[in-house]
C-alpha atoms as a PDB file:
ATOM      1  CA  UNK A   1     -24.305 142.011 124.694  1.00  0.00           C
ATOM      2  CA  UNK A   2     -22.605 145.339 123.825  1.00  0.00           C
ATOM      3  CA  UNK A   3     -22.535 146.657 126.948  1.00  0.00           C
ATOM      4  CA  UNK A   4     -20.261 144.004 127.920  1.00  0.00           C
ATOM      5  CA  UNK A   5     -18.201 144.663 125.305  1.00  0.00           C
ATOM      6  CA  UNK A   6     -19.249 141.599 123.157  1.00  0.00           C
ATOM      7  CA  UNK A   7     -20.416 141.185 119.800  1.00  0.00           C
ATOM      8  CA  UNK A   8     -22.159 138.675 117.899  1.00  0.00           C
ATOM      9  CA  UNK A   9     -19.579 137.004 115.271  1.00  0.00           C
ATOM     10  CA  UNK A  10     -21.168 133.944 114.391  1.00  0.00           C
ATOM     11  CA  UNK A  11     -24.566 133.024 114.439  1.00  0.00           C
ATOM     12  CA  UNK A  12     -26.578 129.356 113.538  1.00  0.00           C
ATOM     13  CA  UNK A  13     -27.707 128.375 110.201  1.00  0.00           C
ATOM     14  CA  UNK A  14     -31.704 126.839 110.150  1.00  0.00           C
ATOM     15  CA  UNK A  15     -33.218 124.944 107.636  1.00  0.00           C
ATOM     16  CA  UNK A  16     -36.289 123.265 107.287  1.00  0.00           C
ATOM     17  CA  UNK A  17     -36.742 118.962 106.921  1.00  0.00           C
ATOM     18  CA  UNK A  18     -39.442 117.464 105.512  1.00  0.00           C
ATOM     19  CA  UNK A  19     -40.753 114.537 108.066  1.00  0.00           C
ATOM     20  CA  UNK A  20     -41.652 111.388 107.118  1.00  0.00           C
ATOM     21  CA  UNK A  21     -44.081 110.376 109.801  1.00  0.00           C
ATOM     22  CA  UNK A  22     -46.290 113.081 108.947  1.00  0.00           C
ATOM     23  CA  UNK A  23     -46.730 115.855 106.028  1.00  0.00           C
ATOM     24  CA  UNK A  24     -45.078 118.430 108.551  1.00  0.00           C
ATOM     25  CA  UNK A  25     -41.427 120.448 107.898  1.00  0.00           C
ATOM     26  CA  UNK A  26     -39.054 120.383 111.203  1.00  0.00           C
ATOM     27  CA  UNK A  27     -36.430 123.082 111.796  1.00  0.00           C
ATOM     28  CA  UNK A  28     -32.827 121.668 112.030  1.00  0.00           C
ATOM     29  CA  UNK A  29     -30.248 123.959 112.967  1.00  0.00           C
ATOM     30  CA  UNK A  30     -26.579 124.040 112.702  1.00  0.00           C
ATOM     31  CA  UNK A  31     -23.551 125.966 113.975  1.00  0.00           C
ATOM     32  CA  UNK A  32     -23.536 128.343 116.920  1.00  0.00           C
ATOM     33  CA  UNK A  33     -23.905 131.258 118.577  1.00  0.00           C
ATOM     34  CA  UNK A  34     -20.376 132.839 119.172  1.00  0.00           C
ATOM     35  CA  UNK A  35     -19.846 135.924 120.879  1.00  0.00           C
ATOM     36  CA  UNK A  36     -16.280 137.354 121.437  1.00  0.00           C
ATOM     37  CA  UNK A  37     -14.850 140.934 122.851  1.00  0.00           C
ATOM     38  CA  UNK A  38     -12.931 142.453 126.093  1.00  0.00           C
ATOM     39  CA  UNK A  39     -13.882 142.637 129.248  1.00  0.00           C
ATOM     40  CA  UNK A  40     -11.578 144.294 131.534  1.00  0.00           C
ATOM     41  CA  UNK A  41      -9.084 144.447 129.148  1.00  0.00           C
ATOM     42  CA  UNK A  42      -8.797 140.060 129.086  1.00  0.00           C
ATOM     43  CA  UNK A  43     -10.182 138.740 125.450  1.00  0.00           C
ATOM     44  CA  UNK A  44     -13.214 136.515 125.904  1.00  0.00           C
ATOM     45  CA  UNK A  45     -14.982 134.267 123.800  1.00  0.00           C
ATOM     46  CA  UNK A  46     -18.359 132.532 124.197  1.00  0.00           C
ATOM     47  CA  UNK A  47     -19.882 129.712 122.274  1.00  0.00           C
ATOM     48  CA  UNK A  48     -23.355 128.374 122.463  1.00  0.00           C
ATOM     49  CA  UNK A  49     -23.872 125.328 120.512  1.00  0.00           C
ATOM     50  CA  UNK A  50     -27.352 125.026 118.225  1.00  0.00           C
ATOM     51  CA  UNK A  51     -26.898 121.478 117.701  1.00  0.00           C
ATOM     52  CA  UNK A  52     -28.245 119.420 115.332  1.00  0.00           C
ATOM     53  CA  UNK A  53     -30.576 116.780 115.966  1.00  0.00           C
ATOM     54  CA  UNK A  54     -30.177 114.793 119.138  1.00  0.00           C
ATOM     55  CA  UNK A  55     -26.715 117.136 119.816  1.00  0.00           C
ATOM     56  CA  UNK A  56     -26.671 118.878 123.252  1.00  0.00           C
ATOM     57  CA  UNK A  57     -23.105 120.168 123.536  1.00  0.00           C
ATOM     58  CA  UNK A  58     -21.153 122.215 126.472  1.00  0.00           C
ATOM     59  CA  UNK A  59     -21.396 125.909 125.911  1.00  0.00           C
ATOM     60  CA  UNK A  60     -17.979 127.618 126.728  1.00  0.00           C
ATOM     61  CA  UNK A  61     -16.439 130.954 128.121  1.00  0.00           C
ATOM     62  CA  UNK A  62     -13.027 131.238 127.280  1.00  0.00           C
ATOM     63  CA  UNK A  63     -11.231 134.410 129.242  1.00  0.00           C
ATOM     64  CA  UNK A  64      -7.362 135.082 127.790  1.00  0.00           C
ATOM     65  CA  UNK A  65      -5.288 135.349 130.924  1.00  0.00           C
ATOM     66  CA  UNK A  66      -2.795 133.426 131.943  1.00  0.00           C
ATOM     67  CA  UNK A  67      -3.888 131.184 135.214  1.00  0.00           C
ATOM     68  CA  UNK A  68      -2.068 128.284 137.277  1.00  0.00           C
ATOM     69  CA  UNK A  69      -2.603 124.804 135.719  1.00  0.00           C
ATOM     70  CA  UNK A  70      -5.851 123.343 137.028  1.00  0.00           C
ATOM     71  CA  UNK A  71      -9.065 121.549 136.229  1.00  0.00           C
ATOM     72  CA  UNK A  72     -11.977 121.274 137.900  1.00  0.00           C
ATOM     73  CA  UNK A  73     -15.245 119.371 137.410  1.00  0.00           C
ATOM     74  CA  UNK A  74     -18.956 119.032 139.824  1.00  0.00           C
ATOM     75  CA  UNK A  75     -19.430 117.051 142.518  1.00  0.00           C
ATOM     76  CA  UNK A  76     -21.559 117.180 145.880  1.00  0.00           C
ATOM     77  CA  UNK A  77     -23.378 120.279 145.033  1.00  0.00           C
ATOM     78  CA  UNK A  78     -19.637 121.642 144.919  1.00  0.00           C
ATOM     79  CA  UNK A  79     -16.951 122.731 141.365  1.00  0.00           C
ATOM     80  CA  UNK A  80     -14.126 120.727 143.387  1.00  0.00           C
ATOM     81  CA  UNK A  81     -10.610 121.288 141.868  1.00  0.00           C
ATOM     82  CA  UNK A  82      -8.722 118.113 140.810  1.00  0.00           C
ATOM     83  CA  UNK A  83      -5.476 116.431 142.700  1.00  0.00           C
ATOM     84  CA  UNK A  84      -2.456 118.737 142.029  1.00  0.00           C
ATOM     85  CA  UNK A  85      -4.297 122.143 141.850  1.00  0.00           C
ATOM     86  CA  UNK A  86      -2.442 125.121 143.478  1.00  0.00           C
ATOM     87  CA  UNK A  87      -4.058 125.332 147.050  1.00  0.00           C
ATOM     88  CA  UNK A  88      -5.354 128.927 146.504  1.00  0.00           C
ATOM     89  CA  UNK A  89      -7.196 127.562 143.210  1.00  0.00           C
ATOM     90  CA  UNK A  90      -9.257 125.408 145.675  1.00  0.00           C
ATOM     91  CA  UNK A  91     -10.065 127.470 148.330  1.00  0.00           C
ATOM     92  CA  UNK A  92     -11.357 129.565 146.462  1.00  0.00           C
ATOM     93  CA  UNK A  93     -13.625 127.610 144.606  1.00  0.00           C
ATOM     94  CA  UNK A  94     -14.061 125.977 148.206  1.00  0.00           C
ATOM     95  CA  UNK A  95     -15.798 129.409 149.019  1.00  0.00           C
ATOM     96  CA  UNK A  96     -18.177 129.489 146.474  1.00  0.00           C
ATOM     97  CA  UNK A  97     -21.968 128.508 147.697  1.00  0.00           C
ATOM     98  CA  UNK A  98     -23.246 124.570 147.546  1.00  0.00           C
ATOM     99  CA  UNK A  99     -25.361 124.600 144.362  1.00  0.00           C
ATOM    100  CA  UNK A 100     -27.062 122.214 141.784  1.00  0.00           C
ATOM    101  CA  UNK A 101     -26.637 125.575 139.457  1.00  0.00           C
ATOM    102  CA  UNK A 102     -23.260 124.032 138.886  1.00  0.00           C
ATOM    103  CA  UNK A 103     -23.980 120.726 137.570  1.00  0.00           C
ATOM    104  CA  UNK A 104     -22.386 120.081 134.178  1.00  0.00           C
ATOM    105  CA  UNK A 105     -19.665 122.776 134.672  1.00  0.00           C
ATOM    106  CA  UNK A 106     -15.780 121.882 134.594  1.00  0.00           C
ATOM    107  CA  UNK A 107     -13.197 124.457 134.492  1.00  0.00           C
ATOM    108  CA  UNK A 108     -10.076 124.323 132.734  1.00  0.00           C
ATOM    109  CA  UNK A 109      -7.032 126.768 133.317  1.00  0.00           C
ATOM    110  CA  UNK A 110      -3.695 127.191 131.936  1.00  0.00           C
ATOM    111  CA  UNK A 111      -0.692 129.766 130.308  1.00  0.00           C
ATOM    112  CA  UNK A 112      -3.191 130.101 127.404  1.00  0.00           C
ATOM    113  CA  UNK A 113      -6.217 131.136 129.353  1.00  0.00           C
ATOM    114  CA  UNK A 114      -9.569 129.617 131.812  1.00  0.00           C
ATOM    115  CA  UNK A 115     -11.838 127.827 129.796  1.00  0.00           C
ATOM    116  CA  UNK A 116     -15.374 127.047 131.574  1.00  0.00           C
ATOM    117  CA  UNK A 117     -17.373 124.483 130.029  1.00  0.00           C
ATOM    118  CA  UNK A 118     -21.136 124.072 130.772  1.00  0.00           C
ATOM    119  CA  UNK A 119     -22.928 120.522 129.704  1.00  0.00           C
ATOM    120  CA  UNK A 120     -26.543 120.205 128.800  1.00  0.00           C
ATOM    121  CA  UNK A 121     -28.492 117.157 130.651  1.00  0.00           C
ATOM    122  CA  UNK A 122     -28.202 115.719 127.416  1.00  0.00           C
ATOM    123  CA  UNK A 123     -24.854 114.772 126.164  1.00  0.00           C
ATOM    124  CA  UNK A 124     -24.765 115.135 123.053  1.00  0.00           C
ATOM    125  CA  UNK A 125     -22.046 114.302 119.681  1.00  0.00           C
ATOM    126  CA  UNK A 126     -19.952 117.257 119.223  1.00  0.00           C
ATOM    127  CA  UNK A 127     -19.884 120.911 118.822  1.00  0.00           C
ATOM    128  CA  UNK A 128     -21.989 121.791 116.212  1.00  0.00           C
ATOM    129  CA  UNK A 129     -19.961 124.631 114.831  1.00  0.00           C
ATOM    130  CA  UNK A 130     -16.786 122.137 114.483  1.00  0.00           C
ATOM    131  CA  UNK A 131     -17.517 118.941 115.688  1.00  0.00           C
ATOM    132  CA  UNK A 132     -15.506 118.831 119.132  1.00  0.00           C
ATOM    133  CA  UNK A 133     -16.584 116.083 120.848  1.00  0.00           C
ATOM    134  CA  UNK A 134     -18.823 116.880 124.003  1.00  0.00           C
ATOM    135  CA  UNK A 135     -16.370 114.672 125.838  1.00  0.00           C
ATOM    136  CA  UNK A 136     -13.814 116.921 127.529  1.00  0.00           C
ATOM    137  CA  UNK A 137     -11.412 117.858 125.662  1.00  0.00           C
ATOM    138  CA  UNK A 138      -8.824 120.785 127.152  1.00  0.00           C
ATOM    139  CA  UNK A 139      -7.653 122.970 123.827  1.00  0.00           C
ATOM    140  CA  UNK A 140      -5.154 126.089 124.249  1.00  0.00           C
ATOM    141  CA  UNK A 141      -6.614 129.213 122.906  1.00  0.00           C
ATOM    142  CA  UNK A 142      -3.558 129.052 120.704  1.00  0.00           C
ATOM    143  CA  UNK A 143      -4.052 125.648 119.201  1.00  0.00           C
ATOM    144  CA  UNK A 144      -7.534 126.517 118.112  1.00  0.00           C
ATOM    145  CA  UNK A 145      -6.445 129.983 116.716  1.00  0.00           C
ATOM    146  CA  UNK A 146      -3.615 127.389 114.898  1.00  0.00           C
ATOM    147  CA  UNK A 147      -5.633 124.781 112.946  1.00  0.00           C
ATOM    148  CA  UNK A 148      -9.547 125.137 114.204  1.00  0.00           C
ATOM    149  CA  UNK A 149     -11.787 125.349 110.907  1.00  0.00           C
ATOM    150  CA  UNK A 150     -14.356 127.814 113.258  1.00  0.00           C
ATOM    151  CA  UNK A 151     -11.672 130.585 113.479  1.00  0.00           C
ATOM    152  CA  UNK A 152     -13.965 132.767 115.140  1.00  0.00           C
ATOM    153  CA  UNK A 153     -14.889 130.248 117.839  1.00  0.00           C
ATOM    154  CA  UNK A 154     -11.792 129.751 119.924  1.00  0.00           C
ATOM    155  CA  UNK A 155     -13.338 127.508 122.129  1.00  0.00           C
ATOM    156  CA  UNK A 156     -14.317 125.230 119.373  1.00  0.00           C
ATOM    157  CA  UNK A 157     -12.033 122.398 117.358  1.00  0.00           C
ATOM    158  CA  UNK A 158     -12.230 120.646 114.369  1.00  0.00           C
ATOM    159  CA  UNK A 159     -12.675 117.147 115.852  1.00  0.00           C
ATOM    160  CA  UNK A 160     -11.321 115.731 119.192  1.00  0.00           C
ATOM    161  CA  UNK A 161      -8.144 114.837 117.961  1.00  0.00           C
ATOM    162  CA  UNK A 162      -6.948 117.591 115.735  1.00  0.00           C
ATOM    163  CA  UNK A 163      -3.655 119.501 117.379  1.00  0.00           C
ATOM    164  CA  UNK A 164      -2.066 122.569 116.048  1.00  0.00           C
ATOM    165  CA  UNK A 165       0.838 121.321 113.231  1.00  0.00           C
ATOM    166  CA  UNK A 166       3.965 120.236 114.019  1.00  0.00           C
ATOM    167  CA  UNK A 167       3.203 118.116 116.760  1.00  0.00           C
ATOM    168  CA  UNK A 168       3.010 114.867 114.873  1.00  0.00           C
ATOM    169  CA  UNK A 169      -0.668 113.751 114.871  1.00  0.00           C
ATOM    170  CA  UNK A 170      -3.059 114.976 112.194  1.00  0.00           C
ATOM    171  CA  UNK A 171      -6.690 116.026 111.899  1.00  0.00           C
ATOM    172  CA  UNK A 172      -9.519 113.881 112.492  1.00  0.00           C
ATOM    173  CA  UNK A 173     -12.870 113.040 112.933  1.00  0.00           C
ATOM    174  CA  UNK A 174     -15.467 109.553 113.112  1.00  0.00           C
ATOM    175  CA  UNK A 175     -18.950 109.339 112.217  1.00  0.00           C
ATOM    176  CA  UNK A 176     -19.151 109.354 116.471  1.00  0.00           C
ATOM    177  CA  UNK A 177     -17.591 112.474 117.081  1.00  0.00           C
ATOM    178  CA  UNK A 178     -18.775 114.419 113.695  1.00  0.00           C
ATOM    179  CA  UNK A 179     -21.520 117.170 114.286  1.00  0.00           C
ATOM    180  CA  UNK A 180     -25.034 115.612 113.688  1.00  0.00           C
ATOM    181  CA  UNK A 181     -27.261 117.889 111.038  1.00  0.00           C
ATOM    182  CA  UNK A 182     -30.251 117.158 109.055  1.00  0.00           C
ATOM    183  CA  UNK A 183     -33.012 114.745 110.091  1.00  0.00           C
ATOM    184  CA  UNK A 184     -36.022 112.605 108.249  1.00  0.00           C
ATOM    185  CA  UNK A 185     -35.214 111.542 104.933  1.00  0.00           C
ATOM    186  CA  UNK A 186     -31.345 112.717 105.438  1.00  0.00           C
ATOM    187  CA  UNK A 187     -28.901 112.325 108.419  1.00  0.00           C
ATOM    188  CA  UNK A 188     -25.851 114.044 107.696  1.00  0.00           C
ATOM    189  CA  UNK A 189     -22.557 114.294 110.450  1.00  0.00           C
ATOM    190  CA  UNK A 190     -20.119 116.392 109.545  1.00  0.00           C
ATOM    191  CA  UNK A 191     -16.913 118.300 110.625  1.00  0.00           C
ATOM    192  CA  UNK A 192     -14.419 120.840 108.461  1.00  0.00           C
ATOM    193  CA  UNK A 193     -10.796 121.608 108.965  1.00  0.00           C
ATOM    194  CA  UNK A 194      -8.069 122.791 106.641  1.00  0.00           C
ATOM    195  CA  UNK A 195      -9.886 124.055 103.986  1.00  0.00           C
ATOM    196  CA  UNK A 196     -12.174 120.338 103.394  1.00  0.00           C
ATOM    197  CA  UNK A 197     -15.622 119.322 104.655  1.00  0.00           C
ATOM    198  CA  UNK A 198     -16.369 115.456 105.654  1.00  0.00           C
ATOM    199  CA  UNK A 199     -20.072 114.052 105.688  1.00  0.00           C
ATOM    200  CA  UNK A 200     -21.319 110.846 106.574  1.00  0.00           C
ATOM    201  CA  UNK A 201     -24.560 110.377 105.057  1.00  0.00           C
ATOM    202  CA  UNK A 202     -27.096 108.072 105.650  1.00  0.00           C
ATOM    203  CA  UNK A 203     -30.655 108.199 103.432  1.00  0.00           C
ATOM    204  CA  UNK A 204     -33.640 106.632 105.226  1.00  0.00           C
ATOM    205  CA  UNK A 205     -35.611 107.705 102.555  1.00  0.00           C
ATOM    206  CA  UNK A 206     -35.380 107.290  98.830  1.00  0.00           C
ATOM    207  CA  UNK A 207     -34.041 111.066  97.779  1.00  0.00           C
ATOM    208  CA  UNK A 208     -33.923 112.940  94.516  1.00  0.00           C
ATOM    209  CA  UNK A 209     -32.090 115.850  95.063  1.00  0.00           C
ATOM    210  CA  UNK A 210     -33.241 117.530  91.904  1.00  0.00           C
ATOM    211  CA  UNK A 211     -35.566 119.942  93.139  1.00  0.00           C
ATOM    212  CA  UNK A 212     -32.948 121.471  95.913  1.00  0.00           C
ATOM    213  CA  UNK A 213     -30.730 122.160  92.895  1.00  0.00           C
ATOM    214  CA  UNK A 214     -32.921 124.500  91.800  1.00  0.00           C
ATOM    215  CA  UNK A 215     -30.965 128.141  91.188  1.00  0.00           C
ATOM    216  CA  UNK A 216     -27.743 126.551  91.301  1.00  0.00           C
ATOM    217  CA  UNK A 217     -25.502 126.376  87.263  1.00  0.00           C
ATOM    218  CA  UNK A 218     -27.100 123.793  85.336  1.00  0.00           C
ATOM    219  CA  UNK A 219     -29.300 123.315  88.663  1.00  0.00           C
ATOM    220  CA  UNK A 220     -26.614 121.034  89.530  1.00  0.00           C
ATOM    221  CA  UNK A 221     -24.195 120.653  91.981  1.00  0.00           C
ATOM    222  CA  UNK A 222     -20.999 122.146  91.291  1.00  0.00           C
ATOM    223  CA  UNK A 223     -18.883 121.141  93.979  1.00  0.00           C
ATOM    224  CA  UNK A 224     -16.804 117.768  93.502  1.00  0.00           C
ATOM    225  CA  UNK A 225     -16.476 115.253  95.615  1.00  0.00           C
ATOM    226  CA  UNK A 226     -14.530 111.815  96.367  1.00  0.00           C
ATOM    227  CA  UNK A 227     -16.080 109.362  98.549  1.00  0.00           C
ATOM    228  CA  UNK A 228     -16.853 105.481  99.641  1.00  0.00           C
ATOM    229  CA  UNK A 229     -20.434 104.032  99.978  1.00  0.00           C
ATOM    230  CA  UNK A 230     -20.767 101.716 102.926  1.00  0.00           C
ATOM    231  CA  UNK A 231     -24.216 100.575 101.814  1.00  0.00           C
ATOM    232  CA  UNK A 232     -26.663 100.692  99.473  1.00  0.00           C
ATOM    233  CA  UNK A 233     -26.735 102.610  95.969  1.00  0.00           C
ATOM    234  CA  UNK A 234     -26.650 105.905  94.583  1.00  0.00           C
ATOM    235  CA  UNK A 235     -27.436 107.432  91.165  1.00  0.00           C
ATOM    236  CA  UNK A 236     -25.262 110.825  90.200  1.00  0.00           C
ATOM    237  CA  UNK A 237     -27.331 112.147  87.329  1.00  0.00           C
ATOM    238  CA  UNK A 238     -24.968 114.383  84.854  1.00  0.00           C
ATOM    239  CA  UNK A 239     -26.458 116.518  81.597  1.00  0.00           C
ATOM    240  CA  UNK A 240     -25.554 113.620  79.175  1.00  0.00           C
ATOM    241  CA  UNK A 241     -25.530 110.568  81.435  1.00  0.00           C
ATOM    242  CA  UNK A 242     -26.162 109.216  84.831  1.00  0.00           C
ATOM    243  CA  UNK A 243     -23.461 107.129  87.214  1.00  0.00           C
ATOM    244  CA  UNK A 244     -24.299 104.567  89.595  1.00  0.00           C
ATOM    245  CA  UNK A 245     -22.389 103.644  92.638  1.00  0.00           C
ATOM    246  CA  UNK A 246     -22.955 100.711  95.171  1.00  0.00           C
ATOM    247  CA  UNK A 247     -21.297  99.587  98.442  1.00  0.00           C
ATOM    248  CA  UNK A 248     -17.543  99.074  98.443  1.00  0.00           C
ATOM    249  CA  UNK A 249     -17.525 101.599  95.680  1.00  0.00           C
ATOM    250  CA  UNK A 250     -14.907 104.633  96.036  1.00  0.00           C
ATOM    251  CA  UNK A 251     -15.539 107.916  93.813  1.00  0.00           C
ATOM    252  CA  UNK A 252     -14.363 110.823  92.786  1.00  0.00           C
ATOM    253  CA  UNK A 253     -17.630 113.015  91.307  1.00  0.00           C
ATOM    254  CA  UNK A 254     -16.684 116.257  89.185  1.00  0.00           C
ATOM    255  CA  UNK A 255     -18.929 119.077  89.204  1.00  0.00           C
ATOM    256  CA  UNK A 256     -22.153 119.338  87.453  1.00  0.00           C
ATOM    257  CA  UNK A 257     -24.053 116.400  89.004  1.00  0.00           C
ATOM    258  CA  UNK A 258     -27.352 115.563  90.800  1.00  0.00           C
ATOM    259  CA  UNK A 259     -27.675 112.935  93.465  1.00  0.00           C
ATOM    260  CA  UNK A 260     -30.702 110.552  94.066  1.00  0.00           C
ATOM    261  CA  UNK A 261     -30.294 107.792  96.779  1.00  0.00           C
ATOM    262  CA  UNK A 262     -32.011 104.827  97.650  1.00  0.00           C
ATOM    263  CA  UNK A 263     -33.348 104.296 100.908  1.00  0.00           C
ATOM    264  CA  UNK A 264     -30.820 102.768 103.608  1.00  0.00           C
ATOM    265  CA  UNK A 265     -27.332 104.180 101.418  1.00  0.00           C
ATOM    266  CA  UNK A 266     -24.818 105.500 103.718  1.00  0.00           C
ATOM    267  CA  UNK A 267     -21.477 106.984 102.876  1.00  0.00           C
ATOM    268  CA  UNK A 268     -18.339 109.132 103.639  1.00  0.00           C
ATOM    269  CA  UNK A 269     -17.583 112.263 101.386  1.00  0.00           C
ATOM    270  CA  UNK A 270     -14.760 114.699 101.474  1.00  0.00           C
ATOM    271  CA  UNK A 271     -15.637 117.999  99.416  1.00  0.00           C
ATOM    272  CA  UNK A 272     -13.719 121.750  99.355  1.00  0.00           C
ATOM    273  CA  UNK A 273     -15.249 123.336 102.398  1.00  0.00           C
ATOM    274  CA  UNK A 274     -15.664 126.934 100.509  1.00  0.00           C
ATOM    275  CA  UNK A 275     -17.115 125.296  97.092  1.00  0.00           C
ATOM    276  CA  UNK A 276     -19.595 122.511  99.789  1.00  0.00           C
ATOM    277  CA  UNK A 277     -20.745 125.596 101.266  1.00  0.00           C
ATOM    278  CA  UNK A 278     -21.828 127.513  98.159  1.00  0.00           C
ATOM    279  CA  UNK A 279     -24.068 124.108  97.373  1.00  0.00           C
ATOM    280  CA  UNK A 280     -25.418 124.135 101.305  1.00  0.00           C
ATOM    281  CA  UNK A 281     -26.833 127.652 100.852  1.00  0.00           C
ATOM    282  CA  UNK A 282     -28.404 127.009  97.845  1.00  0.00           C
ATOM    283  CA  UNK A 283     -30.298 123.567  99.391  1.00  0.00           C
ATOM    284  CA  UNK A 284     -31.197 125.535 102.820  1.00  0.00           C
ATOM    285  CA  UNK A 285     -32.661 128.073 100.777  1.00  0.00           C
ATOM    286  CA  UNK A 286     -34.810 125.514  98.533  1.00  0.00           C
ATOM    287  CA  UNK A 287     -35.997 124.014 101.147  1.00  0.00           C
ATOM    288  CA  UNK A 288     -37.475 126.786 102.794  1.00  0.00           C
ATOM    289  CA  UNK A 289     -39.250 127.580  99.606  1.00  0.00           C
ATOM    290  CA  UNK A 290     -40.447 123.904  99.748  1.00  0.00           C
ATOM    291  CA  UNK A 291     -41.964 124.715 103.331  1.00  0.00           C
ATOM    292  CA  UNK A 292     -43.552 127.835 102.362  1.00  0.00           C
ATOM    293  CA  UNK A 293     -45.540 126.280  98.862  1.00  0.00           C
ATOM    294  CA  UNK A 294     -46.050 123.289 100.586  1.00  0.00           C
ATOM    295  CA  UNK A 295     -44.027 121.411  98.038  1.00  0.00           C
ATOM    296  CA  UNK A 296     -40.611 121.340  95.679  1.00  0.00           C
ATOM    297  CA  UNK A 297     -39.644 124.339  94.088  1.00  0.00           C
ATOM    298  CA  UNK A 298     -40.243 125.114  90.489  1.00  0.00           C
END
């Protein structure tokens, strides 16, 4: 993409799930492909969404320069421009050719810039780089330069309700709108802003954790966390004792800890997003050693 001035700033994290219908790995993936530069002199941003599993996201184009307010969505064959559009913003889209090329595309202008979203077939959760929800959802290239957690992905915002500070409504996200990662034993739905990571976890799988330690201090997790089970039961496993937790249980969980779940436990976490993602690396990169032995790592 150079020679249209853009460069590739952020690119997808992969990992590798063990399945539990058969003695196969599946690749999950995670973030997105953001590419940002000039063209013609007018910043641009694009964002392609990886998804997780089941996540199909709009990709977006984001070009800085100041338009008319407008929006404008797909219908008959046609991107038709919305009651109260300036005149000249819908003849010209009038002009462009019937096409089912533009199914799935709504355009978005303002002071802050045109945003042009494009939705998969599939709607999916969220954004997987920040957990926007793929229900449209008109951000300022301002706001997200403000408060998103993906600060290289202008298009992109923590969850569908976070607005730049000051205005009087704060930052958050569901277990509906979070981005959807993992897959067979683990589902995991997640979104970061302001410096903190929040999972909801579900286990449909018994999981010891202790092997995806593996290279981490103590091969333990280091990273604490405060939470709330919503079902089932979970073990943390320390050096000199273990600590069980069961539904309607809230916890805080220092560092130096292992987790191992019992099937059908879900709960929320909230974790430092910089010490989380130390933790993540280290797991992603176990279990790709896992899938090229063809079992845990020593």
């Amino acid at each position: 993409m150079r020679p249209l001035g853009l460069a590739l700033v952020e690119r997808p994290t992969v990992w590798f799930m063990p399945r539990l219908d058969r003695p196969l790995y599946s690749p999950e993936f995670a973030g997105a492909v953001v590419l940002e530069g000039r063209r013609h002199d007018r910043p641009v941003s694009v964002c392609f969404p990886a998804g997780g599993q089941g996540v199909r996201s709009p990709s977006a184009v984001t070009l800085g320069r100041a338009v008319p307010d407008f929006e404008a969505t797909f219908a008959d064959g046609r991107v038709r421009a919305k009651q109260g559009a300036p005149p000249a913003i819908g003849r010209a889209l009038g002009a462009m050719p019937r096409s089912r090329r533009w199914s799935g595309v709504k355009v978005e202008g303002g002071p802050d810039g045109l945003i042009v979203y494009r939705r998969s077939s599939r709607e999916g959760d969220g954004c997987a780089t920040c957990g926007s929800p793929s229900g449209w959802r008109a951000r300022s290239a301002s706001e997200d330069e403000a408060n998103a957690s993906c600060r290289r992905a202008p298009v992109c915002v923590a969850s569908g309700s976070s607005t730049r500070q000051g205005d009087g409504r704060m930052p958050k996200v569901s277990r509906a709108t979070a981005t959807v990662g993992g897959g067979g034993p683990v589902e995991d739905r997640h979104a970061s802003f302001d410096g903190w990571t929040i999972n909801f976890v579900t286990f449909n799988a018994d999981v010891d954790a202790t092997p995806l330690m593996h290279g981490l201090p103590d091969d333990r997790c280091q990273c604490p966390h405060w939470g709330y089970v919503l079902k089932g039961r979970m073990t943390f496993r320390f050096a000199d004792h273990d600590e069980v937790v069961e539904a309607g249980d809230a916890f805080y969980l220092p560092p130096g800890h292992v987790p191992i779940a019992e099937a059908g436990t879900e709960y929320v976490q909230f974790s430092p997003a910089e010490e989380l993602k130390v933790v993540s690396e280290t797991l992603e990169a176990n279990m790709r050693a896992m899938m090229a032995a063809g079992g845990p790592p020593a």
